[in-house]
C-alpha atoms as a PDB file:
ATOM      1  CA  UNK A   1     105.876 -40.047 -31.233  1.00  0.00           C
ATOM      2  CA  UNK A   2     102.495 -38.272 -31.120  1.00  0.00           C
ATOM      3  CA  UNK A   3     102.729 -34.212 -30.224  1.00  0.00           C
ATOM      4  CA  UNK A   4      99.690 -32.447 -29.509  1.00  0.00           C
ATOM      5  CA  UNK A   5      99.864 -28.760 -28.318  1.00  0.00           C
ATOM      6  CA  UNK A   6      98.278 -28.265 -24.954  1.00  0.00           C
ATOM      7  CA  UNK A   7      96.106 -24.610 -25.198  1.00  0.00           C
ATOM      8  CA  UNK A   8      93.625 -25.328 -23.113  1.00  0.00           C
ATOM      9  CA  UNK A   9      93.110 -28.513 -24.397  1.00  0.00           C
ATOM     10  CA  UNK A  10      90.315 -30.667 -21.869  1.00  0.00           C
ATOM     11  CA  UNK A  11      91.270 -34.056 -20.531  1.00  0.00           C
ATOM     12  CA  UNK A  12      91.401 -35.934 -17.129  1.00  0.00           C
ATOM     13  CA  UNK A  13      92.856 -38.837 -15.726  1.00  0.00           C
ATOM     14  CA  UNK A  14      91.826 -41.938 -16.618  1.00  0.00           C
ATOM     15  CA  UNK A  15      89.616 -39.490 -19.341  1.00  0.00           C
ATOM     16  CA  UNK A  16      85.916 -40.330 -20.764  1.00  0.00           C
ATOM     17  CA  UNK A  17      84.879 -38.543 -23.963  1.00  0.00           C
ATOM     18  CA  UNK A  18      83.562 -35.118 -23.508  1.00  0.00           C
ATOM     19  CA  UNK A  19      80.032 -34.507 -22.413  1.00  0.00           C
ATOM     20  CA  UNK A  20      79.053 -30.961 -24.164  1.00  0.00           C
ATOM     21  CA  UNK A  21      81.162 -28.168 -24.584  1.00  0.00           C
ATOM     22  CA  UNK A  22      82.868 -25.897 -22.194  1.00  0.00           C
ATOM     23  CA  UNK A  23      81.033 -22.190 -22.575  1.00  0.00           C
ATOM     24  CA  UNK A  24      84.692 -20.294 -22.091  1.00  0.00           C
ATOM     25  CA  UNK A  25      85.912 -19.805 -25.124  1.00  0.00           C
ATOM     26  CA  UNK A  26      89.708 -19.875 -24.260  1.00  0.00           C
ATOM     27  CA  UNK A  27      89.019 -23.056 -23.680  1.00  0.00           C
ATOM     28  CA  UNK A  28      88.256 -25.545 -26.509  1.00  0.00           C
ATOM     29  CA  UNK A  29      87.778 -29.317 -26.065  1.00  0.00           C
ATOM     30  CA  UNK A  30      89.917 -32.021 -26.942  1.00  0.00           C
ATOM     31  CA  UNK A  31      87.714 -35.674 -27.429  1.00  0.00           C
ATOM     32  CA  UNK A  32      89.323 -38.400 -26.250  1.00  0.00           C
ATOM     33  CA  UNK A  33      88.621 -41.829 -24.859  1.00  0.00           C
ATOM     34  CA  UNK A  34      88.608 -43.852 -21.807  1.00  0.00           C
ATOM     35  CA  UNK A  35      92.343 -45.097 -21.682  1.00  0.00           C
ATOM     36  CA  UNK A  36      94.184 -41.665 -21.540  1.00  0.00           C
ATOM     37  CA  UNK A  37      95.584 -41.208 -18.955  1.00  0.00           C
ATOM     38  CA  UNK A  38      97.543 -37.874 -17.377  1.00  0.00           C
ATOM     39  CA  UNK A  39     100.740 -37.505 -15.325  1.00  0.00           C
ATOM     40  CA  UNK A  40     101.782 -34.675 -12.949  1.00  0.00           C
ATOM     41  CA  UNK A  41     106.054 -34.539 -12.993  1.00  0.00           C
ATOM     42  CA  UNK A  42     108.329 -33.310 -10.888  1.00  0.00           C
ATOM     43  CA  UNK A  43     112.251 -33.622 -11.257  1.00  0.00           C
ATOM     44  CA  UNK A  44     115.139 -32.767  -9.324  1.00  0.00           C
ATOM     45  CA  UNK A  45     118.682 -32.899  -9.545  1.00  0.00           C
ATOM     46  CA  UNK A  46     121.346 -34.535  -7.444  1.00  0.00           C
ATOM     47  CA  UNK A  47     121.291 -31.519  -4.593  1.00  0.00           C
ATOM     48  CA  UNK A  48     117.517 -31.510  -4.834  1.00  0.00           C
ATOM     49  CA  UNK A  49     117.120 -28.574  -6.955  1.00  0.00           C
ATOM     50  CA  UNK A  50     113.994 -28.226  -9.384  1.00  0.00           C
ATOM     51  CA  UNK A  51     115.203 -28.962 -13.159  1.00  0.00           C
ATOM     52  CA  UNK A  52     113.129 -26.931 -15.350  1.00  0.00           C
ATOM     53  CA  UNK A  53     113.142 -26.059 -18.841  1.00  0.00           C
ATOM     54  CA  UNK A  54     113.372 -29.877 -20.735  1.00  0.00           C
ATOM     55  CA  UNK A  55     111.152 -30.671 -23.830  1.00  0.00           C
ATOM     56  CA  UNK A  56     108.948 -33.962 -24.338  1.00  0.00           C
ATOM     57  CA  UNK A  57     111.995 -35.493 -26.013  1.00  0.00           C
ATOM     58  CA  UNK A  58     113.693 -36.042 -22.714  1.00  0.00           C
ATOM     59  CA  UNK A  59     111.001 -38.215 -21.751  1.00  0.00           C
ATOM     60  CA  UNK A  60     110.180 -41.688 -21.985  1.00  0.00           C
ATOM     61  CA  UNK A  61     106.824 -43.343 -20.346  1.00  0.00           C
ATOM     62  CA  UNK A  62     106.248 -46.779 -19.094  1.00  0.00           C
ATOM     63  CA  UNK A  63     102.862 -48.637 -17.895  1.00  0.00           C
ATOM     64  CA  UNK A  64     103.477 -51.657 -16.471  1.00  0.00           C
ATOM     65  CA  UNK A  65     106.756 -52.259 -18.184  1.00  0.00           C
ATOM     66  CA  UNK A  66     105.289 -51.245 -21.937  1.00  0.00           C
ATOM     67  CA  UNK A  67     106.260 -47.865 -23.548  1.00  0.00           C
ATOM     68  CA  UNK A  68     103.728 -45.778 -23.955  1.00  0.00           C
ATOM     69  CA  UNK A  69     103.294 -42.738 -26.882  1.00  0.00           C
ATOM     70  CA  UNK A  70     103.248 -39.404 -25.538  1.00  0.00           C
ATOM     71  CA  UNK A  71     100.380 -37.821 -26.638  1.00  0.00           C
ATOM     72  CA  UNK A  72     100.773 -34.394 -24.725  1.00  0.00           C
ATOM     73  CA  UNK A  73     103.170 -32.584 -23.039  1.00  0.00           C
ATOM     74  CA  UNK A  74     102.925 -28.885 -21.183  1.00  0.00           C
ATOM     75  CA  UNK A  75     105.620 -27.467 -18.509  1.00  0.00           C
ATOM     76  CA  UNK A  76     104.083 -24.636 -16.282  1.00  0.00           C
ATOM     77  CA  UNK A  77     101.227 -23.856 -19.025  1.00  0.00           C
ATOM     78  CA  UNK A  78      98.427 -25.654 -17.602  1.00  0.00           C
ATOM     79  CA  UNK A  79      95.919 -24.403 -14.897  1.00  0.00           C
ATOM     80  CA  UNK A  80      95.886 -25.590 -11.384  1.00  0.00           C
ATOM     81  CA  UNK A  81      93.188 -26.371  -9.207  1.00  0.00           C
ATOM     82  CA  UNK A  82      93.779 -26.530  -5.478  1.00  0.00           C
ATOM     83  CA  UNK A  83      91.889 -27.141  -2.155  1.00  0.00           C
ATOM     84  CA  UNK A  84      93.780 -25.196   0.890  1.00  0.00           C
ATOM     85  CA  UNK A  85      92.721 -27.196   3.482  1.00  0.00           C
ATOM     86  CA  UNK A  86      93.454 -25.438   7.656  1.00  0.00           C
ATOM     87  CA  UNK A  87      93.394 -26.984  10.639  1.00  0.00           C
ATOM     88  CA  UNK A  88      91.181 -24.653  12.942  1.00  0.00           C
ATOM     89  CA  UNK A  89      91.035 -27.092  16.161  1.00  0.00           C
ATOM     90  CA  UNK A  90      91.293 -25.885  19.689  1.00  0.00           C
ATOM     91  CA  UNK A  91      94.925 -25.901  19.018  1.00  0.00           C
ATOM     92  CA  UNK A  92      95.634 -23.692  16.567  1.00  0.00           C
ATOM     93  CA  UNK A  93      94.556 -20.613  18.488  1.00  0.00           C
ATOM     94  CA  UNK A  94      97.890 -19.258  19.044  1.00  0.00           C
ATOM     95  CA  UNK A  95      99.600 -20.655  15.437  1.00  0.00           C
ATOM     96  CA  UNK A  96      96.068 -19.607  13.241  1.00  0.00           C
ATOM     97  CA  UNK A  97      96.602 -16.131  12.836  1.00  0.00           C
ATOM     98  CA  UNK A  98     100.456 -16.375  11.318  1.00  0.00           C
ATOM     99  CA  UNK A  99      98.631 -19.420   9.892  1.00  0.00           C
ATOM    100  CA  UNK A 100      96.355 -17.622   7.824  1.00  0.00           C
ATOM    101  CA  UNK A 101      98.828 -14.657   6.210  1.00  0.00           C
ATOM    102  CA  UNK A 102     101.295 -17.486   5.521  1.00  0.00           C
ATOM    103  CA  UNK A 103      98.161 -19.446   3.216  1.00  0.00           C
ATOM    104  CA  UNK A 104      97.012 -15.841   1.574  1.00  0.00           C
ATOM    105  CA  UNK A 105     100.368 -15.328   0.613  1.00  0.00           C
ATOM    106  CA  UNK A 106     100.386 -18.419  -1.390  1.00  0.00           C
ATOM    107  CA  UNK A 107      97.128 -17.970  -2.747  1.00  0.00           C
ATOM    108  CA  UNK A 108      98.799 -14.303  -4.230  1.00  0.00           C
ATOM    109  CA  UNK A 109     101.240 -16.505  -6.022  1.00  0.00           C
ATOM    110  CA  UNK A 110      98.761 -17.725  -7.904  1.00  0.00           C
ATOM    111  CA  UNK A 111      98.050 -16.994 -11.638  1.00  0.00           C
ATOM    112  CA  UNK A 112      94.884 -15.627 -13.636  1.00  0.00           C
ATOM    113  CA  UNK A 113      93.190 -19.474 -14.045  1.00  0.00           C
ATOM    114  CA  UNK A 114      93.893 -21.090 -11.467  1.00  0.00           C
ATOM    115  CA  UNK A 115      90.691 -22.000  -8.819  1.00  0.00           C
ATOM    116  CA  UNK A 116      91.049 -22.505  -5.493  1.00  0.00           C
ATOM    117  CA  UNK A 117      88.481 -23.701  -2.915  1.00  0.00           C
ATOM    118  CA  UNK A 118      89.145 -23.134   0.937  1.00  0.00           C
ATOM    119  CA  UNK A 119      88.186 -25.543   3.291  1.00  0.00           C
ATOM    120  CA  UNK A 120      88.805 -25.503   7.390  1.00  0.00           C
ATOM    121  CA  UNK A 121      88.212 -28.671   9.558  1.00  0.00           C
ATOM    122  CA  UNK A 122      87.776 -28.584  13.319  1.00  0.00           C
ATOM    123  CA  UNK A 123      85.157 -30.344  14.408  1.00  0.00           C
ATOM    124  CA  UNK A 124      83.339 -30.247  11.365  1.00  0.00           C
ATOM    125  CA  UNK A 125      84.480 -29.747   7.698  1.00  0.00           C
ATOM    126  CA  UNK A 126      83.030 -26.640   6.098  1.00  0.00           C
ATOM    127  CA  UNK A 127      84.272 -25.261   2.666  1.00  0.00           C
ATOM    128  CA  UNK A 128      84.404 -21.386   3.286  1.00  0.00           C
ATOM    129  CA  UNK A 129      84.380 -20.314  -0.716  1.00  0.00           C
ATOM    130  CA  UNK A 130      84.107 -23.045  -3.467  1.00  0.00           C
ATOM    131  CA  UNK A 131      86.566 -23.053  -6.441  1.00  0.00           C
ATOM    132  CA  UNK A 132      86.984 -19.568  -7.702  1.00  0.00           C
ATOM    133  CA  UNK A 133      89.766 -17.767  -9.082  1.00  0.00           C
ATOM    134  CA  UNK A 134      88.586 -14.712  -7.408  1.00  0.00           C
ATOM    135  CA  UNK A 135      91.741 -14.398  -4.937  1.00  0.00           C
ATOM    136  CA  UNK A 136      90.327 -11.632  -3.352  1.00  0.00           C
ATOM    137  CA  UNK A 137      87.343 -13.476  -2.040  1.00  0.00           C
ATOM    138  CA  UNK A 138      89.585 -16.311  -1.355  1.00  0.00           C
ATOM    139  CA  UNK A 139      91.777 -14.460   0.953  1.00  0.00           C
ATOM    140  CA  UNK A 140      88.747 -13.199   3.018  1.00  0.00           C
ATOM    141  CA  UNK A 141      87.815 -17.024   3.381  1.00  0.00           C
ATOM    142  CA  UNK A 142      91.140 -17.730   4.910  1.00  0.00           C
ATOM    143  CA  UNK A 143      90.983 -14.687   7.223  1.00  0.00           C
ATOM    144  CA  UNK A 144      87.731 -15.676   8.377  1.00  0.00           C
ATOM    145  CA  UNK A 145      88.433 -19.253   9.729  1.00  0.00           C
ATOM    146  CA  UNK A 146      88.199 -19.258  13.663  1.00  0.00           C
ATOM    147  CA  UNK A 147      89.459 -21.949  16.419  1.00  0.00           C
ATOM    148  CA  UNK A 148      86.850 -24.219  17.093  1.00  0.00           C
ATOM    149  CA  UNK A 149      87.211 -27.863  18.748  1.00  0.00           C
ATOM    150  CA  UNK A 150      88.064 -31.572  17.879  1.00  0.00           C
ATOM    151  CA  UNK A 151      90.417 -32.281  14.384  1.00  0.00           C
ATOM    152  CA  UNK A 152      88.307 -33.810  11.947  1.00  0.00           C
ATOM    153  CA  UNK A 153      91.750 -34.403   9.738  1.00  0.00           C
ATOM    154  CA  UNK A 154      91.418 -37.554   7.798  1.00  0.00           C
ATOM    155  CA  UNK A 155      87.079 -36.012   6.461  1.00  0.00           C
ATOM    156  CA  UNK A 156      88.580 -33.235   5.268  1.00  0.00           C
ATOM    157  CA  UNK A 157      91.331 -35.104   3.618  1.00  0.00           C
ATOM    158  CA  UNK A 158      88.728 -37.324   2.152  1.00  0.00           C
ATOM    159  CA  UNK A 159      86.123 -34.797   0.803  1.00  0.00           C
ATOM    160  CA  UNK A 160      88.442 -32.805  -0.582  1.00  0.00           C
ATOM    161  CA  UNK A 161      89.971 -35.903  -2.353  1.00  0.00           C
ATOM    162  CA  UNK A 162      86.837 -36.582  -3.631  1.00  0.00           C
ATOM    163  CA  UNK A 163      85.370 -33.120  -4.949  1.00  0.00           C
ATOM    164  CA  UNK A 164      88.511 -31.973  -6.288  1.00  0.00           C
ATOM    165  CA  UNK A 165      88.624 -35.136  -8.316  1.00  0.00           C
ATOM    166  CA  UNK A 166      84.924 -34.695  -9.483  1.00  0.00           C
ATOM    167  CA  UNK A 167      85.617 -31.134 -10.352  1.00  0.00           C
ATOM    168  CA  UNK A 168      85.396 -30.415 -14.098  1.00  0.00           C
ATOM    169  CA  UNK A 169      86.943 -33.691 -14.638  1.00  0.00           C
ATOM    170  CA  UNK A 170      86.783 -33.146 -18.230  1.00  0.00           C
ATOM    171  CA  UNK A 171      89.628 -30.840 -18.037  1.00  0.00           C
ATOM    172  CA  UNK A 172      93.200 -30.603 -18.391  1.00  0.00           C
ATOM    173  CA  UNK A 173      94.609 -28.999 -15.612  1.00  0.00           C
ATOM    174  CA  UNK A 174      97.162 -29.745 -12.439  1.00  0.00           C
ATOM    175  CA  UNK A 175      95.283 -30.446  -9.064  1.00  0.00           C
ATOM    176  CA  UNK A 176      96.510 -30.503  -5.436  1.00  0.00           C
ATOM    177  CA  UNK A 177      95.454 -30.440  -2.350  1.00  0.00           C
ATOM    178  CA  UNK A 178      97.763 -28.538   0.401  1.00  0.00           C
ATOM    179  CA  UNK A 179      96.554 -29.363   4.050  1.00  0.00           C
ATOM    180  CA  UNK A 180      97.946 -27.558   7.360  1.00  0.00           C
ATOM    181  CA  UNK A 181      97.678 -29.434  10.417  1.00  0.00           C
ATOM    182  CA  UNK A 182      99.425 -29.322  13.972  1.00  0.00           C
ATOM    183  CA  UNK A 183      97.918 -32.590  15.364  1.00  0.00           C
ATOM    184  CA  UNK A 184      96.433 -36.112  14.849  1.00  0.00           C
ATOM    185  CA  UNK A 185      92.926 -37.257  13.961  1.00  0.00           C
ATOM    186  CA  UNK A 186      90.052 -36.782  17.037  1.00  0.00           C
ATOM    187  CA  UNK A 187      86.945 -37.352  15.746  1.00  0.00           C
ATOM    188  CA  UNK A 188      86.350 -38.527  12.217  1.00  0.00           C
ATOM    189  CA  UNK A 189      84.671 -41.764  11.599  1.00  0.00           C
ATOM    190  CA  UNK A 190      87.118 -42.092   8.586  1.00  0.00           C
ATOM    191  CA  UNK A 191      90.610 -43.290   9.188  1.00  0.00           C
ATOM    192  CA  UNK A 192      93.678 -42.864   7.191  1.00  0.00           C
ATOM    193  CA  UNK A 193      93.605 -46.192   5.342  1.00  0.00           C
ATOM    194  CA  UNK A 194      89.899 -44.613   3.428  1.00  0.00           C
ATOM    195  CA  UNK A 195      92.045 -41.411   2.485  1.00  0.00           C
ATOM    196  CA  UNK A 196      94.934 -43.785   1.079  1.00  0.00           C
ATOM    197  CA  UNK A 197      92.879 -45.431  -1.324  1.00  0.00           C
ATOM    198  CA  UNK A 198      90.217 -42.327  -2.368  1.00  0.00           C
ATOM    199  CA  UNK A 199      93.977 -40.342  -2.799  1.00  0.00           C
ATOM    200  CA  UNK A 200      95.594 -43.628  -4.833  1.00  0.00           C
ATOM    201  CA  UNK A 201      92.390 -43.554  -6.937  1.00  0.00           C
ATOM    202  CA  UNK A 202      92.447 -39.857  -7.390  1.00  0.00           C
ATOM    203  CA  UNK A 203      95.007 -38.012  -9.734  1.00  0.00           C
ATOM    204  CA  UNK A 204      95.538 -34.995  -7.035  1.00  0.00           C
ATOM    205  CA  UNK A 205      99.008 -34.250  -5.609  1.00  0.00           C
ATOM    206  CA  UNK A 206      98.720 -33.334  -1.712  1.00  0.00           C
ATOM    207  CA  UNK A 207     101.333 -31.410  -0.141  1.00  0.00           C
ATOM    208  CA  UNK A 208     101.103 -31.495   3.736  1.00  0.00           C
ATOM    209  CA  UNK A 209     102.436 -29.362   6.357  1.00  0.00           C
ATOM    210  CA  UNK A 210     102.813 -30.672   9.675  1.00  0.00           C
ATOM    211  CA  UNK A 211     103.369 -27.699  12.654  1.00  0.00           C
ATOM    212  CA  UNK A 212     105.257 -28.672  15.366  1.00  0.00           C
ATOM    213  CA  UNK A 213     103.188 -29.617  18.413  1.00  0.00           C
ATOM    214  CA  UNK A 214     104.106 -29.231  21.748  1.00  0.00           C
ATOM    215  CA  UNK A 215     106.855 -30.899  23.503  1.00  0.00           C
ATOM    216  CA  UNK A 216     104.415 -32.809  25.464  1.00  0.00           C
ATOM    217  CA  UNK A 217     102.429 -33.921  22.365  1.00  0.00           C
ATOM    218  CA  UNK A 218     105.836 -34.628  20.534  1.00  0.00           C
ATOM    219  CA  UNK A 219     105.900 -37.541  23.362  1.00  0.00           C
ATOM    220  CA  UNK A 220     102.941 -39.074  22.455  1.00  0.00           C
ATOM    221  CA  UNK A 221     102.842 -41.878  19.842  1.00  0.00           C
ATOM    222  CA  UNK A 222      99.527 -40.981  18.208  1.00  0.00           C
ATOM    223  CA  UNK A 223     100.979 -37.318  17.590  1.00  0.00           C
ATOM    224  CA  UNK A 224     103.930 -38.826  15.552  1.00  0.00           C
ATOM    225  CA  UNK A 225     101.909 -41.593  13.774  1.00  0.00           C
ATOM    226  CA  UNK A 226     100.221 -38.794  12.492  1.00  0.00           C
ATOM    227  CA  UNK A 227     102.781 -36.829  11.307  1.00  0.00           C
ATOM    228  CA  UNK A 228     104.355 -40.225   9.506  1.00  0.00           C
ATOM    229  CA  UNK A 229     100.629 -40.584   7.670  1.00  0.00           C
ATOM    230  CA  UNK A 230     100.443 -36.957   6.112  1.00  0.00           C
ATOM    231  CA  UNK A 231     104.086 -37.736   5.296  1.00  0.00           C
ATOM    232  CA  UNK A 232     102.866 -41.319   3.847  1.00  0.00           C
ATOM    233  CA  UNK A 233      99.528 -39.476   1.785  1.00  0.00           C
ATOM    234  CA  UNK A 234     102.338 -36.934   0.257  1.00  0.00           C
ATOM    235  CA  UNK A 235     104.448 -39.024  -1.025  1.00  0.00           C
ATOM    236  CA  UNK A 236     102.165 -41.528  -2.673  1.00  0.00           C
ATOM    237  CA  UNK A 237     100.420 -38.779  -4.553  1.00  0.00           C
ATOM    238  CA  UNK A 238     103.644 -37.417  -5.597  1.00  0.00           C
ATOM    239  CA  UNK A 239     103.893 -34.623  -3.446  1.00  0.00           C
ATOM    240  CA  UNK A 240     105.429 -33.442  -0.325  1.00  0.00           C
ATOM    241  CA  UNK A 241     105.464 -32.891   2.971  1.00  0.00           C
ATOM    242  CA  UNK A 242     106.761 -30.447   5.655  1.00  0.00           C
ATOM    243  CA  UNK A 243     107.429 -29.944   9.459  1.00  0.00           C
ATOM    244  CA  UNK A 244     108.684 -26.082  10.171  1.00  0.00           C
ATOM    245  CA  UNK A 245     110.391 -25.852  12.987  1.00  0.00           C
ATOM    246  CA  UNK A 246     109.146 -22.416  13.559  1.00  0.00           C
ATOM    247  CA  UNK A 247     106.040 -21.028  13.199  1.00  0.00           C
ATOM    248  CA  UNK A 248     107.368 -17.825  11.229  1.00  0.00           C
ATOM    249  CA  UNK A 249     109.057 -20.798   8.832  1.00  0.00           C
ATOM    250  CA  UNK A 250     105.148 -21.207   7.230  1.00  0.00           C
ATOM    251  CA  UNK A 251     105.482 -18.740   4.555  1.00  0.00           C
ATOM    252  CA  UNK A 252     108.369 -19.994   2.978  1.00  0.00           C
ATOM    253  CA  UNK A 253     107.013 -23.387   3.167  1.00  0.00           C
ATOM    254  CA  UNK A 254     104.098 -22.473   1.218  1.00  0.00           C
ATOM    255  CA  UNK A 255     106.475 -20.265  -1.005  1.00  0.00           C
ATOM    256  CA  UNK A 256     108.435 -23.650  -2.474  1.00  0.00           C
ATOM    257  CA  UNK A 257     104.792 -25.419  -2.606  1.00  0.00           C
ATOM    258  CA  UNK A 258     104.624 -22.749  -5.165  1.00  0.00           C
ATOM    259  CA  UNK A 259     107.495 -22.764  -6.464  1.00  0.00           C
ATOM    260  CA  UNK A 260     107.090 -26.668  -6.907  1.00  0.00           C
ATOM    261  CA  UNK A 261     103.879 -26.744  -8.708  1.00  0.00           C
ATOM    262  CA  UNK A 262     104.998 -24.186 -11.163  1.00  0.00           C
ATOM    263  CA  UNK A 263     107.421 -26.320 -12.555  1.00  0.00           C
ATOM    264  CA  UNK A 264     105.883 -29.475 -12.877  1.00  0.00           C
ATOM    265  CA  UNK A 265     105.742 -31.335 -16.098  1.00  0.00           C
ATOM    266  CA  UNK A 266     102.514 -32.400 -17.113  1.00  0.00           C
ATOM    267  CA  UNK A 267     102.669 -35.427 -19.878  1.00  0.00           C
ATOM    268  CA  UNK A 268      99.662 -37.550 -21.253  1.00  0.00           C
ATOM    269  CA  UNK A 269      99.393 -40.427 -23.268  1.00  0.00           C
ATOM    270  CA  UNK A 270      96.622 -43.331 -24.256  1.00  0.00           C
ATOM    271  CA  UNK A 271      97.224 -46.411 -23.035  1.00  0.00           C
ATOM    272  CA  UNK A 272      97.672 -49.468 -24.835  1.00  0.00           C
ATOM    273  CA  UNK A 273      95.646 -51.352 -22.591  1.00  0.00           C
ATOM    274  CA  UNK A 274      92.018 -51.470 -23.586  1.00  0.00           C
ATOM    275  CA  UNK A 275      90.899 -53.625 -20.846  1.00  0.00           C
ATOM    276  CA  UNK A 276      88.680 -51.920 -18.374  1.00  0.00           C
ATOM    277  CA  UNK A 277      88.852 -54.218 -15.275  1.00  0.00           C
ATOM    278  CA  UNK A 278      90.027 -51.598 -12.489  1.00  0.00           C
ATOM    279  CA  UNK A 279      93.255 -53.359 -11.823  1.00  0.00           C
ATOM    280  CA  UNK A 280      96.543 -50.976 -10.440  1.00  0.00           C
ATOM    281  CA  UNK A 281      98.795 -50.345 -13.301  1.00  0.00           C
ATOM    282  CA  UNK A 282     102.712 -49.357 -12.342  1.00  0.00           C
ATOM    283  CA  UNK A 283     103.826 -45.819 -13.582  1.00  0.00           C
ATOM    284  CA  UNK A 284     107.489 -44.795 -14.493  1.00  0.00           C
ATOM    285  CA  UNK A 285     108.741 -42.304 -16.277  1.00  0.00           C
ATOM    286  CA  UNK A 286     112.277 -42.253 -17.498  1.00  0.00           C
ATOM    287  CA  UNK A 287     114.072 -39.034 -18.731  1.00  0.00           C
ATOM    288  CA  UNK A 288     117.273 -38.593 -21.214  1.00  0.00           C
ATOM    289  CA  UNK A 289     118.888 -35.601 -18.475  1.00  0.00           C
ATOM    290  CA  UNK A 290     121.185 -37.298 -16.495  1.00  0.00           C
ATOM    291  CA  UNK A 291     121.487 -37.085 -12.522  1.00  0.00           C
ATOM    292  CA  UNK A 292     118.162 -36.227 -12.180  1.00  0.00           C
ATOM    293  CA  UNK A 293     114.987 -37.477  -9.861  1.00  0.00           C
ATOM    294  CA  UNK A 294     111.579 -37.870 -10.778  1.00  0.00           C
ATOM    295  CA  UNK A 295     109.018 -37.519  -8.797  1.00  0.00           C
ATOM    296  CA  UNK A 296     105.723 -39.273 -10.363  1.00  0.00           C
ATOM    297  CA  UNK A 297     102.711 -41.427  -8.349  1.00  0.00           C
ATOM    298  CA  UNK A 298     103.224 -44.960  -8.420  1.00  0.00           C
ATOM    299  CA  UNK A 299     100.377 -46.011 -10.621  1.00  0.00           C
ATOM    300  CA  UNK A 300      96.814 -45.411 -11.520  1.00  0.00           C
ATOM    301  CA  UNK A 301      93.678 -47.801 -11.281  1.00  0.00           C
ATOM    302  CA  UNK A 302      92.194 -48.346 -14.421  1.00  0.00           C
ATOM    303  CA  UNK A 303      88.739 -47.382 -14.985  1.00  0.00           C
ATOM    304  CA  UNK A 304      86.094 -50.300 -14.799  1.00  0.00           C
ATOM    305  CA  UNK A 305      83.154 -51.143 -17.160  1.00  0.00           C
ATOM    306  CA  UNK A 306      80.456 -51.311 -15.277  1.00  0.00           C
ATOM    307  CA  UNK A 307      81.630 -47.314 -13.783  1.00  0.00           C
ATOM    308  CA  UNK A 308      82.030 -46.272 -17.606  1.00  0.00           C
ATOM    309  CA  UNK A 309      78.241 -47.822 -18.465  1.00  0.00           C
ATOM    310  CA  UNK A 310      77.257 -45.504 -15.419  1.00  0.00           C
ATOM    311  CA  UNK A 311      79.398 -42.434 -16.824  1.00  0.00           C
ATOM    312  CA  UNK A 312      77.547 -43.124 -20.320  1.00  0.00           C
ATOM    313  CA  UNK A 313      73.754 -42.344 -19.098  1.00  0.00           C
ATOM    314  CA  UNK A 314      74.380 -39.862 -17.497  1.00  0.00           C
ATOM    315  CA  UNK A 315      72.178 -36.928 -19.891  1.00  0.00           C
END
């Protein structure tokens, strides 16, 4: 079995070779080809407790029933890259401000690295400060969002998909999306089926948090097929998903999202199937400590010729 240390070595999911070279210098490159393919892991034990601290040894990958060679392993080492995505519709006026102290002190948990890009959704989605690891400026972001109309939900969901996928894909790194939300869907053109399959096609975790609505809304069907998608996106993308009960429950929420990503287990390997045709190919991952849980997504599309020709021009 293949070991190769993980210093800021560059890959991405479903990984082309490396265009150019990467002017930090803590960060050197790592050339690989199309059919490697990275893998976010989470485990638990029995009482739901993280279990932290195993080696590559312990673990055994599988695509579509065929064991694969681990090329690369990291726990906690690698960089993470994260869209905080808040809800800042018409009904968040009284829940925003807690809201907003509960997301900046998440963002302080955060290590030298790590970017973040803050994005609010009401009636429209704006991004309020692009990827940056300047905290600073991204807590001013997240105290600057205001209430403003309809709940654009499943956009934001999808653009954020999208750009943190696109973002210095080249790179290995952990990426997630966390998105706050105390209602359903009112506006966007997109529904949740087109954020299923951009987050299915994506390698980005989402962790949603689901306030509690009023009791009136809590009546409503639409209000509690929403809360059963965000649960749906979550756990698909191997993440999770939360409903506090209180509003002064947020921070610790966002305190085990934390907690959670910093002691994932990030393993890589190249595939042994060269054939680029974009079919789904099943994940598992098996590990030698017993009573424990992983969490892992299903599967991954592979890439498809005619999107790796397209890849290749580009100058």
């Amino acid at each position: 079995m293949k070991h190769v240390s993980l210093t800021g070595l560059a890959l991405c999911f479903l990984a082309v070779p490396v265009l150019g070279q990467d002017p930090r210098p803590d960060r050197p490159q790592f050339r690989v080809g199309v059919n490697t393919v990275s893998v976010a892991v989470t485990l638990f034990d029995k009482k739901g407790r993280l279990v932290t601290g195993l080696d590559e040894d312990n673990f055994t990958i599988f695509e579509d029933g065929v064991e694969q060679d681990i090329e690369f392993f990291a726990h906690r080492e690698l960089p993470l890259k994260m869209v905080i995505l808040l809800d800042v519709s018409t009904s968040m006026r009284q829940k925003l401000p807690m809201a907003q102290e509960a997301a900046i002190g998440f963002v302080g948990s955060l290590k030298p690295g790590d970017e973040v890009q803050v994005v609010e959704f009401g009636e429209r989605v704006l991004t309020l400060v692009d990827f940056t690891s300047d905290f600073d400026d991204v807590a001013k972001a997240i105290r600057s969002t205001k209430v403003k109309g309809a709940t654009a939900l499943y956009r934001a969901l999808y653009v954020s998909i999208k750009d943190l996928e696109a973002y210095r894909r080249d790179e290995l790194d952990r990426r997630a999306v966390v998105v706050l939300s105390d209602g359903n869907d009112t506006i966007s053109r997109l529904g949740f089926e087109d954020v299923k399959t951009q987050a299915r096609k994506s390698n980005v975790i989402i962790y949603a948090i689901s306030l509690r609505a009023s009791r009136a809304d809590l009546k409503k069907e639409k209000y509690r097929n929403a809360k059963y998608e965000l649960d749906m996106l979550a756990r698909e993308s191997a993440g999770n998903s939360y409903a506090p009960e209180k509003l002064k429950d947020l921070a610790g929420v966002y305190e085990e999202i934390a907690t959670e990503l910093k002691s994932q287990y990030s393993l890589g390997y190249v595939s042994t199937n060269n054939e680029h045709d974009g079919k789904w190919r099943r994940l598992q991952i098996l590990t030698a400590a017993s009573g424990t849980v992983v969490r892992v997504r299903e599967g991954y599309y592979a890439p498809r010729k005619s999107r790796l020709r397209r890849r290749r021009r580009r100058p």
